[in-house]
N, C-alpha and C. Protein backbone atom coordinates (compact mmCIF):
# COMPACT_ATOMS: atom_id res chain seq x y z
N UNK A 1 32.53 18.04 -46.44
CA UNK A 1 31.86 17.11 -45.53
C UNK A 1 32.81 16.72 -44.41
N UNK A 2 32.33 16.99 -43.26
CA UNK A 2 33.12 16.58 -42.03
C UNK A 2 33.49 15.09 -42.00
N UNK A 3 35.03 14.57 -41.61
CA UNK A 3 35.12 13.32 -41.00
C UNK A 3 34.67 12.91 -39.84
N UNK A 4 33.91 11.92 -39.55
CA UNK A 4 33.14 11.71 -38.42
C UNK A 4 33.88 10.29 -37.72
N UNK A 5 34.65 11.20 -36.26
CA UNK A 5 34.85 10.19 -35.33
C UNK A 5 34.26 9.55 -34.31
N UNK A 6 34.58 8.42 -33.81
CA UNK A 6 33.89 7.66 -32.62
C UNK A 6 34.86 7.66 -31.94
N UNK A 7 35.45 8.03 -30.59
CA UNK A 7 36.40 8.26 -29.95
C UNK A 7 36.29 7.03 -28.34
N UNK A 8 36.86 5.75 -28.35
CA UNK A 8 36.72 4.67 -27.36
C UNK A 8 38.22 4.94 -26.17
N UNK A 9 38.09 5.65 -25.30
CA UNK A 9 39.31 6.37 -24.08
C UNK A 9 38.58 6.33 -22.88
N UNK A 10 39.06 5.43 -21.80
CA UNK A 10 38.36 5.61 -20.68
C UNK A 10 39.04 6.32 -19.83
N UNK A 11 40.00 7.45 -20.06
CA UNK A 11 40.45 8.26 -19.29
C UNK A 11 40.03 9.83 -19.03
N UNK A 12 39.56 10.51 -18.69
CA UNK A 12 38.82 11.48 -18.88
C UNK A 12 39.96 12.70 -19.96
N UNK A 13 40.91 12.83 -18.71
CA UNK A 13 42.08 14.02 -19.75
C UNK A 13 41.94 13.60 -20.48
N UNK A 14 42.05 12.46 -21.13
CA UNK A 14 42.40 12.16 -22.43
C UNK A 14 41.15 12.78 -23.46
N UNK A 15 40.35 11.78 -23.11
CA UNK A 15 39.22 12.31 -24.13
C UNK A 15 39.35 13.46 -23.77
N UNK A 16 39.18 14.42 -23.09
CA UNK A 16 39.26 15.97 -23.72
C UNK A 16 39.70 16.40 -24.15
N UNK A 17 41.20 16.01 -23.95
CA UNK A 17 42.39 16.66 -25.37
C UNK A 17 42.16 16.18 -26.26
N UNK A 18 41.66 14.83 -26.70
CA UNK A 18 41.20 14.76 -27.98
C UNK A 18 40.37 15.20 -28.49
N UNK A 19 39.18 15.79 -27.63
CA UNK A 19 38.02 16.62 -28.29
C UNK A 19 38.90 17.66 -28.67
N UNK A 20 38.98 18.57 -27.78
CA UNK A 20 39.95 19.60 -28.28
C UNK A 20 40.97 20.20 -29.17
N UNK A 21 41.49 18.48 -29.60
CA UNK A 21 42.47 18.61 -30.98
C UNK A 21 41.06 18.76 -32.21
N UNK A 22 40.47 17.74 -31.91
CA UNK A 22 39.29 17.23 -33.02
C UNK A 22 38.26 18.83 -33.67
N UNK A 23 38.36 19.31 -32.27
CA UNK A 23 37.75 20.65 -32.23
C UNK A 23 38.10 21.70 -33.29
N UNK A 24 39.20 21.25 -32.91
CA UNK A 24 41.06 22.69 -34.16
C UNK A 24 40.70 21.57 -35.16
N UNK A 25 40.20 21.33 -35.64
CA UNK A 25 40.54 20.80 -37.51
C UNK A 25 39.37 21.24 -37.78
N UNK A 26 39.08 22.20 -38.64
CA UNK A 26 37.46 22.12 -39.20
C UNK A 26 36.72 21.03 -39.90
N UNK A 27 37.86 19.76 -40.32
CA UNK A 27 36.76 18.90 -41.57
C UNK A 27 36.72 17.59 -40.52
N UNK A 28 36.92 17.59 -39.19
CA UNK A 28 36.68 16.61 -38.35
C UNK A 28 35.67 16.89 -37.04
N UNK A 29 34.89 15.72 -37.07
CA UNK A 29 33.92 16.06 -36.20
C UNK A 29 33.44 14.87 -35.43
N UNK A 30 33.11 15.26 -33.45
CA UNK A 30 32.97 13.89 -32.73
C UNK A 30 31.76 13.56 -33.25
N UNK A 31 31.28 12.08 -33.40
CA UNK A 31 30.06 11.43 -33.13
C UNK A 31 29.33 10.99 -32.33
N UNK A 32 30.53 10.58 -31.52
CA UNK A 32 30.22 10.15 -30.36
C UNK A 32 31.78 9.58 -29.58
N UNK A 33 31.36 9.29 -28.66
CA UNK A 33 32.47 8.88 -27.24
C UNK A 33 31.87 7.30 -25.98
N UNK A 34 32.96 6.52 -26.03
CA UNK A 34 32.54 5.93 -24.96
C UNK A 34 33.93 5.50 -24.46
N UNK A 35 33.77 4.96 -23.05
CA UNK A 35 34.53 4.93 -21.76
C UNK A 35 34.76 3.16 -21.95
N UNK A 36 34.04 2.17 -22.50
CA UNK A 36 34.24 1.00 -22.54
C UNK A 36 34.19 0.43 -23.38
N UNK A 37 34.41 -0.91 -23.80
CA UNK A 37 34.46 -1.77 -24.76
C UNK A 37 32.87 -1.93 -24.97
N UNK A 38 32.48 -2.42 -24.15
CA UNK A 38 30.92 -2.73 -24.08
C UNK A 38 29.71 -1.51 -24.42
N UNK A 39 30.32 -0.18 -24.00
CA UNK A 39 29.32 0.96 -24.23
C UNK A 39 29.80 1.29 -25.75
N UNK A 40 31.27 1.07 -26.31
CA UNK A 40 31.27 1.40 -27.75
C UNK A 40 30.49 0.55 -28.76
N UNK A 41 30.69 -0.80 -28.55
CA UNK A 41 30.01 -2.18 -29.21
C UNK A 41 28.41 -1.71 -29.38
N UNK A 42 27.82 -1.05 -28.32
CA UNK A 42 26.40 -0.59 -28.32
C UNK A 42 26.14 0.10 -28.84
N UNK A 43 27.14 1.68 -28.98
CA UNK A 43 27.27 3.17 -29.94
C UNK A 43 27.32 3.23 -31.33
N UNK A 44 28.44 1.84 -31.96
CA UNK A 44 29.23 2.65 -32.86
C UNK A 44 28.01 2.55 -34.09
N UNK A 45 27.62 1.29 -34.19
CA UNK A 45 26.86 1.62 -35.46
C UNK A 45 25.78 2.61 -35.86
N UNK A 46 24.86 3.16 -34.72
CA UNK A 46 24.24 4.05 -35.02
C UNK A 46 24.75 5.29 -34.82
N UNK A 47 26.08 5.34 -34.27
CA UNK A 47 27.29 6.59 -34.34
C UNK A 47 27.46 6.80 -36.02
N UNK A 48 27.54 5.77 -36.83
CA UNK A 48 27.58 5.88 -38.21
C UNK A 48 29.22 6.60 -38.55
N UNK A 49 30.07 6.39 -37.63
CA UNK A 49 31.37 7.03 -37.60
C UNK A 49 32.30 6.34 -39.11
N UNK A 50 33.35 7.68 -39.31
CA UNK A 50 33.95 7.05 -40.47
C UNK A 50 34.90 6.32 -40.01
N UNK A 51 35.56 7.27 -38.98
CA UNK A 51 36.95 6.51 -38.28
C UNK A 51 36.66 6.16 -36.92
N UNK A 52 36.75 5.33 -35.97
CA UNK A 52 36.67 4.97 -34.88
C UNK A 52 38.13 4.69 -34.10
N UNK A 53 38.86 5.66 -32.94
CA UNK A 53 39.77 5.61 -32.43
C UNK A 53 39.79 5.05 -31.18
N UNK A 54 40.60 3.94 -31.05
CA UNK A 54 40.55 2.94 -29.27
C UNK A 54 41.57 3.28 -28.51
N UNK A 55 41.58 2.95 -27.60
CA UNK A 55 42.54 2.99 -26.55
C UNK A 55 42.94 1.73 -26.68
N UNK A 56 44.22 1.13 -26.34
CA UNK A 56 44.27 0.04 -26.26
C UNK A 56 44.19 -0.43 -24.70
N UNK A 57 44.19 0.06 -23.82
CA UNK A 57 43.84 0.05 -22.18
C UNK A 57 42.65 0.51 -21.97
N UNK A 58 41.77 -0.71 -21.83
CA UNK A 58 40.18 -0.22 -22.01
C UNK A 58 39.39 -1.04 -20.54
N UNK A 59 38.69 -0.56 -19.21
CA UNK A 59 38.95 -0.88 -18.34
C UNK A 59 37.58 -2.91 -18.37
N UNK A 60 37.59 -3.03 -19.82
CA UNK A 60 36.56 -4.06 -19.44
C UNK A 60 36.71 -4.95 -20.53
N UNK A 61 37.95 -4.77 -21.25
CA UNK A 61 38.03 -5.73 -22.45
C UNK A 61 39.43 -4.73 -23.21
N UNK A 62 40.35 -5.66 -23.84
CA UNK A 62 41.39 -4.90 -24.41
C UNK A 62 40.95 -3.97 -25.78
N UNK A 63 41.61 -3.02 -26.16
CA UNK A 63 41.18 -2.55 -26.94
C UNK A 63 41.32 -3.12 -28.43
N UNK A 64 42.66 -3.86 -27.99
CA UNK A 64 42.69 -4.73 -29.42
C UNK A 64 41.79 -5.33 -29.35
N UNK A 65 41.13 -6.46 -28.76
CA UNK A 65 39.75 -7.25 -28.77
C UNK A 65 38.67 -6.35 -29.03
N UNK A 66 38.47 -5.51 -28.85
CA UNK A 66 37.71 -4.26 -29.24
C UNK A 66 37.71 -4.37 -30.74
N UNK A 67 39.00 -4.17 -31.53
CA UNK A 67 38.97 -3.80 -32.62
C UNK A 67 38.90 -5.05 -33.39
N UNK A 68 38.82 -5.77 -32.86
CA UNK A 68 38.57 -7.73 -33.32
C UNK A 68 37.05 -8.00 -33.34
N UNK A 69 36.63 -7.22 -32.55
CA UNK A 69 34.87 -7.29 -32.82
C UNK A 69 34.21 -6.48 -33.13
N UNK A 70 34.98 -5.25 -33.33
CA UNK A 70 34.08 -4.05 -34.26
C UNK A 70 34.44 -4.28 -35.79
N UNK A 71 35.34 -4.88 -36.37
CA UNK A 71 35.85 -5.43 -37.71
C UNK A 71 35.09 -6.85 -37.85
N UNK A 72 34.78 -7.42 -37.18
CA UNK A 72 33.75 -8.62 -37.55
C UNK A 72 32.52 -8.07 -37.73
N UNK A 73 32.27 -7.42 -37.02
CA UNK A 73 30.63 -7.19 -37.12
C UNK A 73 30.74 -5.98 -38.64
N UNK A 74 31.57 -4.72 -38.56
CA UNK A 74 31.82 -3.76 -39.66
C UNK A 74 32.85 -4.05 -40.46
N UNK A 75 33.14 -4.93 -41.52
CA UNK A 75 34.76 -4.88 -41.74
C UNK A 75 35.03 -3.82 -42.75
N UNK A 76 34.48 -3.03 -42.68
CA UNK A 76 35.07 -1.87 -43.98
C UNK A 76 35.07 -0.74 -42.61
N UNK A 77 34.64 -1.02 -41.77
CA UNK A 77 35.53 0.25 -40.42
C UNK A 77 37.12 0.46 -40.62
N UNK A 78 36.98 1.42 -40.01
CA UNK A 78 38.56 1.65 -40.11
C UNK A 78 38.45 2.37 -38.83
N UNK A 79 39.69 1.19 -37.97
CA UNK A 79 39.73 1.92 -36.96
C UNK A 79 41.30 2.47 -36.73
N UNK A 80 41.69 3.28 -35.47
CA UNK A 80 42.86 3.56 -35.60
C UNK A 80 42.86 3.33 -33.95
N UNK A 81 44.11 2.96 -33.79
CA UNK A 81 44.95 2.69 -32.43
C UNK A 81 45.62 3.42 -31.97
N UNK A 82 45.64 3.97 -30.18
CA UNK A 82 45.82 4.84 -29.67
C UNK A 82 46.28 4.24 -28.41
N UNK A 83 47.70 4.48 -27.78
CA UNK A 83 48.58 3.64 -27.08
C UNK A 83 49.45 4.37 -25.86
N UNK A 84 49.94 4.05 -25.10
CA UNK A 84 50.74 4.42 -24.59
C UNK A 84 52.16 3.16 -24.78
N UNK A 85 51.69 2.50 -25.37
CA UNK A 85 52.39 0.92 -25.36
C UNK A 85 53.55 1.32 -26.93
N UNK A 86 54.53 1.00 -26.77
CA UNK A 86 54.50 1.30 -28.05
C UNK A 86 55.49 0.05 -28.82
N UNK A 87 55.45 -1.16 -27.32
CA UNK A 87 55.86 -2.55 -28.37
C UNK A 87 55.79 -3.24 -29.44
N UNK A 88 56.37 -3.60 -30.47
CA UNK A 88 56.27 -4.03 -31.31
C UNK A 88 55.23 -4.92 -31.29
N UNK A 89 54.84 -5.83 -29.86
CA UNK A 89 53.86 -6.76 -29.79
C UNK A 89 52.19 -6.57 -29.93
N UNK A 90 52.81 -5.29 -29.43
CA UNK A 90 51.22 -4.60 -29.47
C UNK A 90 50.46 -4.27 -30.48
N UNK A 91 51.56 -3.44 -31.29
CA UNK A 91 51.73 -2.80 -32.66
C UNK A 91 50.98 -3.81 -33.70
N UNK A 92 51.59 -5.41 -33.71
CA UNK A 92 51.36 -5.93 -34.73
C UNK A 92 49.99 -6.86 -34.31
N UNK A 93 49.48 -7.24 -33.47
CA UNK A 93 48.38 -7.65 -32.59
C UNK A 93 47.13 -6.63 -33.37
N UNK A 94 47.14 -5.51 -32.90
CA UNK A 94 46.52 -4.14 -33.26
C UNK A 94 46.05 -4.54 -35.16
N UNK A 95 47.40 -4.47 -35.63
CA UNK A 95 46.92 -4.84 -37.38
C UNK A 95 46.70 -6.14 -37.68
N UNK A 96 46.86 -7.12 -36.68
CA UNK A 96 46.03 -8.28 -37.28
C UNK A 96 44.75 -8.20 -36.86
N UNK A 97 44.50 -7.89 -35.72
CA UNK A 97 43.06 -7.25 -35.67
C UNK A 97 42.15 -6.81 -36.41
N UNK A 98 42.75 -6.14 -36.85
CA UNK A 98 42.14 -5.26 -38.15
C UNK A 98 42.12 -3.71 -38.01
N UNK A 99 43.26 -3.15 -37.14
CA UNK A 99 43.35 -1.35 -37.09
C UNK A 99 44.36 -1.27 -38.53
N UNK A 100 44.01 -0.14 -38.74
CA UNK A 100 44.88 0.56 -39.62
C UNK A 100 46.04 1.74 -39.44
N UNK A 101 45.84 1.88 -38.32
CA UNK A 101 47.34 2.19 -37.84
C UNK A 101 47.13 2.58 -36.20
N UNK A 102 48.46 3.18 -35.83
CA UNK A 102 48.92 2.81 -34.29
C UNK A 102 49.75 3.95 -33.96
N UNK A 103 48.95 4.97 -33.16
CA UNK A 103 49.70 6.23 -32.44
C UNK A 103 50.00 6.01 -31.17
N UNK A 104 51.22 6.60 -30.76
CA UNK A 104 51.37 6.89 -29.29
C UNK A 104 51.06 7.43 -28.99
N UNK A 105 50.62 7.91 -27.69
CA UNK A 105 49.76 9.01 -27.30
C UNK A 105 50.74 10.14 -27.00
N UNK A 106 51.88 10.18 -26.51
CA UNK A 106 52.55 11.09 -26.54
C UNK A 106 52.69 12.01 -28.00
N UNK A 107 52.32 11.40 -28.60
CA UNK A 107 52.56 11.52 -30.01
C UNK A 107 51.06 12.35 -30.88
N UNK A 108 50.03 11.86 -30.13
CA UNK A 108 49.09 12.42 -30.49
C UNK A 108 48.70 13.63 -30.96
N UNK A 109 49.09 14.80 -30.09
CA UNK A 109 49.15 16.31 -30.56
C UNK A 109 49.24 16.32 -32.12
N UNK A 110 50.53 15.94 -32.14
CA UNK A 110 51.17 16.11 -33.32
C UNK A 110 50.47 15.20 -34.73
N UNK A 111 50.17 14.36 -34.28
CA UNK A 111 49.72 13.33 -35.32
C UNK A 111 48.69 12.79 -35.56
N UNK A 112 47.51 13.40 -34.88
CA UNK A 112 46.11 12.96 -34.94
C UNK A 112 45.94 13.11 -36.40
N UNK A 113 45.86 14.36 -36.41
CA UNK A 113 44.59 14.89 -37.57
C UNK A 113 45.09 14.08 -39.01
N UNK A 114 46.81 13.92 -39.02
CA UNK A 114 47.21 13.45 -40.55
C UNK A 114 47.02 12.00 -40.12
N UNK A 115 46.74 11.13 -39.31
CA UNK A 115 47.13 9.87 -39.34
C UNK A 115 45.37 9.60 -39.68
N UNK A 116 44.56 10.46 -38.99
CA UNK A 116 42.95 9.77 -39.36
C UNK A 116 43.01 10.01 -41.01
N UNK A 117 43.28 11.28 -41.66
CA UNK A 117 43.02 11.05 -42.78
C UNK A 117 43.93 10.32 -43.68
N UNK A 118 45.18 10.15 -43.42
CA UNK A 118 45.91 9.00 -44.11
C UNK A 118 45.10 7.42 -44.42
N UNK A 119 45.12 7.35 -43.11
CA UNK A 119 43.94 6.18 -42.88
C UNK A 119 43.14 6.01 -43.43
N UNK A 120 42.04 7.27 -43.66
CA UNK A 120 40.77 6.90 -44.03
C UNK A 120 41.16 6.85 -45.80
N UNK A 121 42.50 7.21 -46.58
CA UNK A 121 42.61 6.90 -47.79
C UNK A 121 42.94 5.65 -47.64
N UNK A 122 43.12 4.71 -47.08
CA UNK A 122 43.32 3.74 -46.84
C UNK A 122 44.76 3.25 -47.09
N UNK A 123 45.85 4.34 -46.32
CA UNK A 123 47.17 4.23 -45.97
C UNK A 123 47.12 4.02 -44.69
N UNK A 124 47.92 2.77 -44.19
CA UNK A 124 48.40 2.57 -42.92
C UNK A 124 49.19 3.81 -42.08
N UNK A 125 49.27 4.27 -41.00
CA UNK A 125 49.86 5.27 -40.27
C UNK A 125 50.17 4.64 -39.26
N UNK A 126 51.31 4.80 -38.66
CA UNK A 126 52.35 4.20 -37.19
C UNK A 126 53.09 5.85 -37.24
N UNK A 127 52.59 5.68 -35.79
CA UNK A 127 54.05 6.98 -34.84
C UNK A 127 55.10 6.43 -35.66
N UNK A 128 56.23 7.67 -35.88
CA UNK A 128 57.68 7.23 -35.85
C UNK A 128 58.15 6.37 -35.19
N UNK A 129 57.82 6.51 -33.79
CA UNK A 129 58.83 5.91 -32.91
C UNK A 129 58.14 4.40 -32.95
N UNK A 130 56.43 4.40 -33.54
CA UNK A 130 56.42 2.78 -33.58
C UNK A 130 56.72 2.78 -34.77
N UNK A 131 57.29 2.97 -36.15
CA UNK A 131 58.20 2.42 -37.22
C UNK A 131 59.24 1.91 -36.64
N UNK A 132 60.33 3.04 -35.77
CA UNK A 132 61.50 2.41 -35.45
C UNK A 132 61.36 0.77 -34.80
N UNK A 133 60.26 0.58 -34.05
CA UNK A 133 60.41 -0.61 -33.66
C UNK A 133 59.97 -1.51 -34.63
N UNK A 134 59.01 -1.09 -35.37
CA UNK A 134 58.57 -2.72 -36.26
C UNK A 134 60.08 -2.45 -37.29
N UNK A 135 60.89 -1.73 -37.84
CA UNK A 135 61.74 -2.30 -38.52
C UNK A 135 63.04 -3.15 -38.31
């Protein structure tokens, strides 16, 4: 059974390389996609997604606040965080929110596919380089 993502990136490259990674895994599959805070809030539930991935630079609401109101309304979502930021401030903002973990995007290539399913066993996942900072 495919993992089913909801993918929240208002940058265009971006979302396509992420389709494109999402594409190369066979047991992962998009549900859907939106460009804003406000068009995901509208999507996700009848997206029926397992994992839902944000941007945290979202052009109409932060993405952490994003993930502060998709966990109120769903709290057994699991979402995952997707950054260029990779401050500790951000980092820990993000998991009080309620994400379950926090990639850099540079980092992404490499670490998509194991960090959604880490996640979805319900192991936390952080880039390396955001471990080095929260320790």
């Amino acid at each position: 059974m495919d993992i089913r993502l909801f993918l929240v990136e208002d940058n265009e490259e971006m979302r396509m390389a992420y389709e494109l990674l999402i594409e190369d895994e066979p047991d992962l599959a998009l549900c859907g996609m939106a460009t804003t805070a406000q068009e995901a809030l509208g999507m996700i539930s009848g997206a029926e997604p397992d994992i839902v991935i944000v941007d945290v630079s979202l052009p109409d609401m932060s993405g952490i606040e994003l993930v502060r109101q998709l966990k109120a309304r769903q709290p057994a979502l699991t979402v995952l965080v997707i950054s260029g930021h990779d401050e500790a401030l951000y980092v820990r903002d993000a998991v009080q929110a309620g994400a379950t973990g926090y990639l850099i995007k540079h980092q992404v290539v490499e670490e998509l596919s194991d960090a959604v399913r880490q996640v979805l066993q319900g192991t936390p996942y952080f880039s390396d380089h955001v471990r080095r900072h929260l320790s």
